[in-house]
N, C-alpha and C. Protein backbone atom coordinates (compact mmCIF):
# COMPACT_ATOMS: atom_id res chain seq x y z
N UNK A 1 17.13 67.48 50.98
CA UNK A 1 16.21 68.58 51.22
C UNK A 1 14.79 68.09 51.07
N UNK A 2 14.16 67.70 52.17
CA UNK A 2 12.63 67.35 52.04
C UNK A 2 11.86 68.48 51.86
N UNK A 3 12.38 69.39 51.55
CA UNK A 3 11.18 70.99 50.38
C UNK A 3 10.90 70.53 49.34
N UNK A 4 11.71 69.48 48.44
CA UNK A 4 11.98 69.57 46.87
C UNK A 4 10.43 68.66 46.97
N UNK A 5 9.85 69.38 45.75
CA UNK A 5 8.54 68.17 45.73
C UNK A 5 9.29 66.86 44.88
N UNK A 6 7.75 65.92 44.32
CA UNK A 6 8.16 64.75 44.26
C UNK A 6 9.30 64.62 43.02
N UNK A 7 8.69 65.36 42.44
CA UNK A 7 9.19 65.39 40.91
C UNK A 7 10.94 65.33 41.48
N UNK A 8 11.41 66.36 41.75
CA UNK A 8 12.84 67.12 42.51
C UNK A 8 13.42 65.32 42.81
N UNK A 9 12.86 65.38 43.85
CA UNK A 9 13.56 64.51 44.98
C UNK A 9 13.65 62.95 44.01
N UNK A 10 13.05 62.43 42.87
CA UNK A 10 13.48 61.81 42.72
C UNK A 10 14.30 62.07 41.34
N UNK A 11 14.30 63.03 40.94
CA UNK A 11 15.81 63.20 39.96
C UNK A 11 16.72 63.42 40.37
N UNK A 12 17.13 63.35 41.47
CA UNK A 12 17.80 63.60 42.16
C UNK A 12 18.61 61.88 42.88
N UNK A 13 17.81 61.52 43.33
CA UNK A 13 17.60 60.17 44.03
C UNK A 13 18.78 59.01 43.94
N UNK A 14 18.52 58.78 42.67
CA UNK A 14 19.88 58.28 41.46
C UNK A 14 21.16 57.92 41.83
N UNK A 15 21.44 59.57 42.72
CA UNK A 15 22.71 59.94 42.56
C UNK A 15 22.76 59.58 44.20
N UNK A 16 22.20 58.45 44.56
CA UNK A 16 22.39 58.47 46.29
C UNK A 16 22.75 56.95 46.71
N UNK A 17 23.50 56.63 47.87
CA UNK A 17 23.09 55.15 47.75
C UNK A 17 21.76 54.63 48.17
N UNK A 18 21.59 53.28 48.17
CA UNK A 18 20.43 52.41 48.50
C UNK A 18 20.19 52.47 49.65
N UNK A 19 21.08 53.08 50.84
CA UNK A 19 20.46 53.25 52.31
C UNK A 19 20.59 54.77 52.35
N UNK A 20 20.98 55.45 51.75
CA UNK A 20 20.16 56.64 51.85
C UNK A 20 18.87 57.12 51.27
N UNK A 21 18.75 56.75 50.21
CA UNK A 21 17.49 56.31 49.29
C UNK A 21 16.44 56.39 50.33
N UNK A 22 16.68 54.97 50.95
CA UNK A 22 15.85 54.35 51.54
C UNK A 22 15.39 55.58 52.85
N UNK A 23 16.24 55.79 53.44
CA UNK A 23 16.13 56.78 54.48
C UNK A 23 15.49 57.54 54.13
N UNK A 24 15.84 59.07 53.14
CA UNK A 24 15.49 59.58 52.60
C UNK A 24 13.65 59.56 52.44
N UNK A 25 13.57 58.26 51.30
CA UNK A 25 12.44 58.47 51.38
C UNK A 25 11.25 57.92 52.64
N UNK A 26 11.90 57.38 53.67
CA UNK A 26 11.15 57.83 54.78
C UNK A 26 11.03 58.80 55.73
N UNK A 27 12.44 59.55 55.89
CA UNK A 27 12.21 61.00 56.49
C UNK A 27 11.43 62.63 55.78
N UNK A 28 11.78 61.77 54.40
CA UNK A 28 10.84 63.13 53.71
C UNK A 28 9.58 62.53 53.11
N UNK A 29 8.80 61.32 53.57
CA UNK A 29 7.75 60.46 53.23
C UNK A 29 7.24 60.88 51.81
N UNK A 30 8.26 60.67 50.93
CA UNK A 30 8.20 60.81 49.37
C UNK A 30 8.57 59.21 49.19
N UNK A 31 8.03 58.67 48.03
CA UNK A 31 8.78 57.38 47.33
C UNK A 31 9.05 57.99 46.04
N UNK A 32 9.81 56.93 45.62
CA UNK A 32 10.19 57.13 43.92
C UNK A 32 10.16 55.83 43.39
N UNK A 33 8.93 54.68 44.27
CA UNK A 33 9.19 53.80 43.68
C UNK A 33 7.79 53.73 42.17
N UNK A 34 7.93 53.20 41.20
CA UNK A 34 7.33 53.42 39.88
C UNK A 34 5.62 52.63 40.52
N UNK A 35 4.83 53.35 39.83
CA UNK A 35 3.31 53.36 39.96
C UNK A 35 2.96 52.36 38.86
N UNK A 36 2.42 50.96 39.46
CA UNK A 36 1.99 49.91 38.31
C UNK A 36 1.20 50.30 37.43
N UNK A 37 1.10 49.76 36.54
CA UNK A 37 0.13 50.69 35.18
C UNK A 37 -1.66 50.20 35.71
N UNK A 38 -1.52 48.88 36.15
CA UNK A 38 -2.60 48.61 36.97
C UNK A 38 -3.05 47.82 37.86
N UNK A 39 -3.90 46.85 38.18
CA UNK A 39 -3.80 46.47 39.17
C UNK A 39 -5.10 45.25 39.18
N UNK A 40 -6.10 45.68 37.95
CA UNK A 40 -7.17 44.06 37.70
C UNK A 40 -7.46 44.56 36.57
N UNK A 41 -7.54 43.53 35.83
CA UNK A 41 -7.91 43.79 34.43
C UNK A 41 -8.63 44.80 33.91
N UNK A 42 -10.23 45.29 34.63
CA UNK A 42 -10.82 46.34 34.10
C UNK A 42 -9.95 47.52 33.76
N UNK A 43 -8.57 47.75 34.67
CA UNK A 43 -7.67 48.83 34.75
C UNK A 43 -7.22 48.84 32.98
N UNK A 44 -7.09 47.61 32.16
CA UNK A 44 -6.76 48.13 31.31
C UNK A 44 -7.89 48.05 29.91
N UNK A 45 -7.40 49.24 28.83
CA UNK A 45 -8.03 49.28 27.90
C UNK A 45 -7.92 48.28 27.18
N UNK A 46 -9.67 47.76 26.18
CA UNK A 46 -9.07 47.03 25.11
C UNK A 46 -10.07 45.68 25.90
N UNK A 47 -10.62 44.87 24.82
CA UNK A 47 -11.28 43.68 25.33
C UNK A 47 -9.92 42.61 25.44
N UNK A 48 -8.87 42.49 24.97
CA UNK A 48 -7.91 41.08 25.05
C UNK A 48 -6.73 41.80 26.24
N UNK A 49 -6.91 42.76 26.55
CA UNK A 49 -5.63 43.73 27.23
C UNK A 49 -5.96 42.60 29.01
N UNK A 50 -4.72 42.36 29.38
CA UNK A 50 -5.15 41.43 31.04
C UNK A 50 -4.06 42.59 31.67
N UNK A 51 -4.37 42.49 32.85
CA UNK A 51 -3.37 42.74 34.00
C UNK A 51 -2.57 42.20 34.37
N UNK A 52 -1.05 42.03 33.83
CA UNK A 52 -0.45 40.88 34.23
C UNK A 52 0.62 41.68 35.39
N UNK A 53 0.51 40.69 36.30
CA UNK A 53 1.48 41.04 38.14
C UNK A 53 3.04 40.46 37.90
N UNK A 54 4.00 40.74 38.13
CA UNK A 54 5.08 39.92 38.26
C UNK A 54 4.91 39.09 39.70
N UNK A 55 5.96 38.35 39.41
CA UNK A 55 5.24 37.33 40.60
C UNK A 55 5.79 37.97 41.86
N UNK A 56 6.72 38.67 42.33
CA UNK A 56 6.76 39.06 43.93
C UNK A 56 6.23 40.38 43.83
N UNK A 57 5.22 40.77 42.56
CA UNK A 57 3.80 41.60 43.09
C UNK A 57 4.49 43.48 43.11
N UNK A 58 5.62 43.42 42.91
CA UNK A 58 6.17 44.73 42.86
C UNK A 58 5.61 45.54 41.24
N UNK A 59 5.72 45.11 40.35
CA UNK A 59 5.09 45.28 38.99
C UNK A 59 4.03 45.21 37.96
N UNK A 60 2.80 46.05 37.87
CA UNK A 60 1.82 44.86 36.86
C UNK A 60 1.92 46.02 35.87
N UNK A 61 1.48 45.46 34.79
CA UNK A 61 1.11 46.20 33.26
C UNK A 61 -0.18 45.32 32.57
N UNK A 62 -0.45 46.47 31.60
CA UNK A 62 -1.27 45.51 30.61
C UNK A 62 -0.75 45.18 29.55
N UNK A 63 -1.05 43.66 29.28
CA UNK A 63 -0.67 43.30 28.08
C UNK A 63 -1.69 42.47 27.36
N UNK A 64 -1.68 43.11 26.44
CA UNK A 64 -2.44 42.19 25.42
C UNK A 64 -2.66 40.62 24.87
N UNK A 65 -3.26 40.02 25.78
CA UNK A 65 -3.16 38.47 25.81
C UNK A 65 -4.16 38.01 24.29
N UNK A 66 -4.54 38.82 23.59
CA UNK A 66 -4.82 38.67 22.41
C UNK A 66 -4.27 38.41 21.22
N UNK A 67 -3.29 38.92 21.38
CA UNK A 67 -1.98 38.67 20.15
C UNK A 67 -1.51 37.36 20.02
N UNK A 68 -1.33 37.14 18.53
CA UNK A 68 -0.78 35.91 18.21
C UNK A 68 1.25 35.95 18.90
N UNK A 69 1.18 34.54 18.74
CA UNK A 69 2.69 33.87 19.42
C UNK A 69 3.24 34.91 18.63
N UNK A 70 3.52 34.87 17.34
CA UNK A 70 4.56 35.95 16.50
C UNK A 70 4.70 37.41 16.94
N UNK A 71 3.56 38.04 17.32
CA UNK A 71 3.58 39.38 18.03
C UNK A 71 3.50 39.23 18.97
N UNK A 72 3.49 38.58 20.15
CA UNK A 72 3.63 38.59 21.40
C UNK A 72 4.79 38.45 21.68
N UNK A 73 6.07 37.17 20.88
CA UNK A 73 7.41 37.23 21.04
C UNK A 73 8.34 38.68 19.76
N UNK A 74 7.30 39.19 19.63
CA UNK A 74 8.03 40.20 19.31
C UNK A 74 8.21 41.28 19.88
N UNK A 75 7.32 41.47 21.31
CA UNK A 75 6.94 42.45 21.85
C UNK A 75 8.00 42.14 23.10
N UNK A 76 7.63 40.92 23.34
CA UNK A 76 8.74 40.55 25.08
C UNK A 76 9.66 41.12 25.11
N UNK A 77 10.62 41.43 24.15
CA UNK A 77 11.65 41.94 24.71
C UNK A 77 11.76 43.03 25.41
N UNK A 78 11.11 43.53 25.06
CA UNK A 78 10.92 44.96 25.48
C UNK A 78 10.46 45.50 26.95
N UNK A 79 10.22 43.73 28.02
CA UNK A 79 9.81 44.09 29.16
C UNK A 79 10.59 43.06 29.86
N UNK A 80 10.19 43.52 31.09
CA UNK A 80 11.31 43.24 32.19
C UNK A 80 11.28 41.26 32.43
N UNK A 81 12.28 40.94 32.63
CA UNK A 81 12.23 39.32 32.78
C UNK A 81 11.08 39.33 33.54
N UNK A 82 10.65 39.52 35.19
CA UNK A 82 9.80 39.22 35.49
C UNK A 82 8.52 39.18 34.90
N UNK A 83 7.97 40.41 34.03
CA UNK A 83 7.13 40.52 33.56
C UNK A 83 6.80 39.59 32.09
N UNK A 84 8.19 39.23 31.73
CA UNK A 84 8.03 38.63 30.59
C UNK A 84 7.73 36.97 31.12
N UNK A 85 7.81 36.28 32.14
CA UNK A 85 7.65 35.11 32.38
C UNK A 85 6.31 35.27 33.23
N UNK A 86 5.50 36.45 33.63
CA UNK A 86 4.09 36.40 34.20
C UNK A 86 3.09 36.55 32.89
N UNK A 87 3.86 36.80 31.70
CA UNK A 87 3.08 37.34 31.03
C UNK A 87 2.79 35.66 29.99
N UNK A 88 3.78 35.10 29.64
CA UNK A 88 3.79 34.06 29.21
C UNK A 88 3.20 32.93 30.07
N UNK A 89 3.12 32.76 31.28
CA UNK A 89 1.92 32.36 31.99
C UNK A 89 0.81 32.76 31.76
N UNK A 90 0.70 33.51 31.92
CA UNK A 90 -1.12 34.53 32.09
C UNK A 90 -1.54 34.52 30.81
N UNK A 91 -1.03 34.41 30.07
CA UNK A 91 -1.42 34.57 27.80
C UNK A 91 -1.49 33.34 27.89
N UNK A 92 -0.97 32.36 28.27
CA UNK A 92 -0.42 30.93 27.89
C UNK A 92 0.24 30.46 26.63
N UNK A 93 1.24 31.44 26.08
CA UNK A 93 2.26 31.83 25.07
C UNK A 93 3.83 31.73 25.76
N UNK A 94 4.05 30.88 25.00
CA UNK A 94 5.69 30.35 25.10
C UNK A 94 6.82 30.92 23.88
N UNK A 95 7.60 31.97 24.25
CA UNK A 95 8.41 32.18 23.40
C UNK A 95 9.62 31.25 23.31
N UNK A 96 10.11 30.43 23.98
CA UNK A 96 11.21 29.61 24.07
C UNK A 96 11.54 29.30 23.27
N UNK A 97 12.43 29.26 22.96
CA UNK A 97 12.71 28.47 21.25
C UNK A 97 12.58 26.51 21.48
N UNK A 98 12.03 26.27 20.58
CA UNK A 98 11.52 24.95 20.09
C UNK A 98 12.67 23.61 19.92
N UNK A 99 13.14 23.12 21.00
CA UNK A 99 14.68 22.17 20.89
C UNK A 99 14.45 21.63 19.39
N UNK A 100 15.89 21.38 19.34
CA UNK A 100 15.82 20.75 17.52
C UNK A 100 15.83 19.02 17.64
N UNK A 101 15.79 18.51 19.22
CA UNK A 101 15.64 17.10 19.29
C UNK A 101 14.78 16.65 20.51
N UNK A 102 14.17 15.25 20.53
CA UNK A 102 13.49 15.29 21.76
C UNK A 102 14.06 13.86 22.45
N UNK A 103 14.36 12.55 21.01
CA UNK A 103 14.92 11.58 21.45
C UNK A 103 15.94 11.38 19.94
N UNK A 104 17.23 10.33 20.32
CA UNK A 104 18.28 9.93 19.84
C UNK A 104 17.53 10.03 17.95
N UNK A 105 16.66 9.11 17.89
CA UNK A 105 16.10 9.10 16.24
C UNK A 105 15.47 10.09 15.83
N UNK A 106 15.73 11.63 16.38
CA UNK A 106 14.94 12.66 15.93
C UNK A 106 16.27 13.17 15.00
N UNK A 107 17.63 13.02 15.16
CA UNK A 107 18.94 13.45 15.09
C UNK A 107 19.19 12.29 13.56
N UNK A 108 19.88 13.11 12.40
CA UNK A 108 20.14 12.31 11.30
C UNK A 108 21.47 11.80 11.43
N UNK A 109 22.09 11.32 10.75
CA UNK A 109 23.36 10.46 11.26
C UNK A 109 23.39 9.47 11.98
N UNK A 110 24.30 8.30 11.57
CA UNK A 110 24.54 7.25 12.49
C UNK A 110 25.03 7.89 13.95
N UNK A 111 25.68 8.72 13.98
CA UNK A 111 26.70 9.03 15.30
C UNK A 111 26.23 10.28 16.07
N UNK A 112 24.97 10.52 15.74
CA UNK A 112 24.30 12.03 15.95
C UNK A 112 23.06 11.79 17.18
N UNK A 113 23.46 12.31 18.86
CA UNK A 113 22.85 12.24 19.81
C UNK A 113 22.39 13.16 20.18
N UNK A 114 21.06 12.85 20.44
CA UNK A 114 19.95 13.86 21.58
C UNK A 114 20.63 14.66 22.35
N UNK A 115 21.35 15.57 22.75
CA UNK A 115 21.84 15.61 24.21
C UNK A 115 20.81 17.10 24.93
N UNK A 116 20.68 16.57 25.92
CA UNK A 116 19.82 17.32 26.53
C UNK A 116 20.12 18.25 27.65
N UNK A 117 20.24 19.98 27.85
CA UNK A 117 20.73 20.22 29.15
C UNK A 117 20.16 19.96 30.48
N UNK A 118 21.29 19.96 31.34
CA UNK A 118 20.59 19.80 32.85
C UNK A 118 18.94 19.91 33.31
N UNK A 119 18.92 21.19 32.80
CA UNK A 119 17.68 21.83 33.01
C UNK A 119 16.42 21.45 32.19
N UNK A 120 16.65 20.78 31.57
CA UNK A 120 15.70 20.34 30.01
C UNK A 120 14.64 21.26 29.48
N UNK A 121 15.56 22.81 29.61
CA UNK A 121 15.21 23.63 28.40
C UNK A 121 15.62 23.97 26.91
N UNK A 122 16.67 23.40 26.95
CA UNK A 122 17.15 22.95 25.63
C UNK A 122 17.79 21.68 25.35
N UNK A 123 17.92 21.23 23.75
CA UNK A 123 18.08 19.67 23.01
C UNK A 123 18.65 20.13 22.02
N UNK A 124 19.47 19.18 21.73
CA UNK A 124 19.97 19.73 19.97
C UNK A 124 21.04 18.37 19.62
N UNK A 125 21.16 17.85 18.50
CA UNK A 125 21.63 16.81 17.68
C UNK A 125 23.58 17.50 17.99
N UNK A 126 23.96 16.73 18.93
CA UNK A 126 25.40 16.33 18.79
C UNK A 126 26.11 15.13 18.07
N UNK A 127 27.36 15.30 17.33
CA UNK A 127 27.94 14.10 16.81
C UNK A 127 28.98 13.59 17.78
N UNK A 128 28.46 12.80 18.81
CA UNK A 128 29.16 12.18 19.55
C UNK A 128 30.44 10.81 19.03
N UNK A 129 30.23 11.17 17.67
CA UNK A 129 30.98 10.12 16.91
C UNK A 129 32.57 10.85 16.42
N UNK A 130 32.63 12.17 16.54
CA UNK A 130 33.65 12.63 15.96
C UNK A 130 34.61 12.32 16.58
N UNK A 131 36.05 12.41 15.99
CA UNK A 131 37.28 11.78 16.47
C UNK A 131 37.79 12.67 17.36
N UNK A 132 38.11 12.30 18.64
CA UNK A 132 38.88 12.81 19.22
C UNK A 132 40.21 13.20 19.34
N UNK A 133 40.86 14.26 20.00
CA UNK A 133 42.50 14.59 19.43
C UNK A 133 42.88 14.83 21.12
């Protein structure tokens, strides 16, 4: 029913598939897609507050690029992956956790190896010495 105003049509919306959706909101030229909080920094309050974009540009918010590492990774969770990896760019704050090795003599033990994943986002001390069964 393209009568229902905006509010209507998208509580409604939900309950439709993704090509009717889509239809929908071009035959009744309503969207329901969410309104970025902003769009350049002046948009947000606060001298440390930035505009951060997700990167394919569908999302921005403000976030406070002022906050220390401890409150900034306490806050990420709370936002969307994309936003959480534009935001850790744009702050230049890394929540990643910190590998526990970088080379073989960082690891205690005679039999205790670096091993590193594929991806070399994480490291950690394996005992490549233990007995096999």
């Amino acid at each position: 029913d393209c009568g229902m105003n905006q509010t209507e049509f998208c509580n409604e919306e939900p309950f439709w598939s993704q090509p009717i959706q889509e239809a929908a909101e071009e035959r009744c030229e309503i969207s329901c897609a969410p309104v970025a909080e902003c769009a350049v920094d002046d948009d947000c309050e606060g001298e440390t507050n930035d505009c951060v974009v997700q990167a394919d540009g569908l999302w921005a918010q403000c976030i406070d690029c002022g906050m220390n590492q401890t409150e900034f990774c306490n806050e990420e969770p709370f936002w969307s992956q994309p936003i959480q990896e534009a935001a850790e760019e744009r702050c230049e704050i890394s929540c990643a956790p910190v590998a526990e090795c970088a080379v073989d003599d960082d690891c205690e033990g005679e039999t205790n190896d670096c091993v590193v994943q594929a991806d070399g986002l994480w490291a950690q001390c394996i005992d490549c010495g233990m007995n096999q069964t």
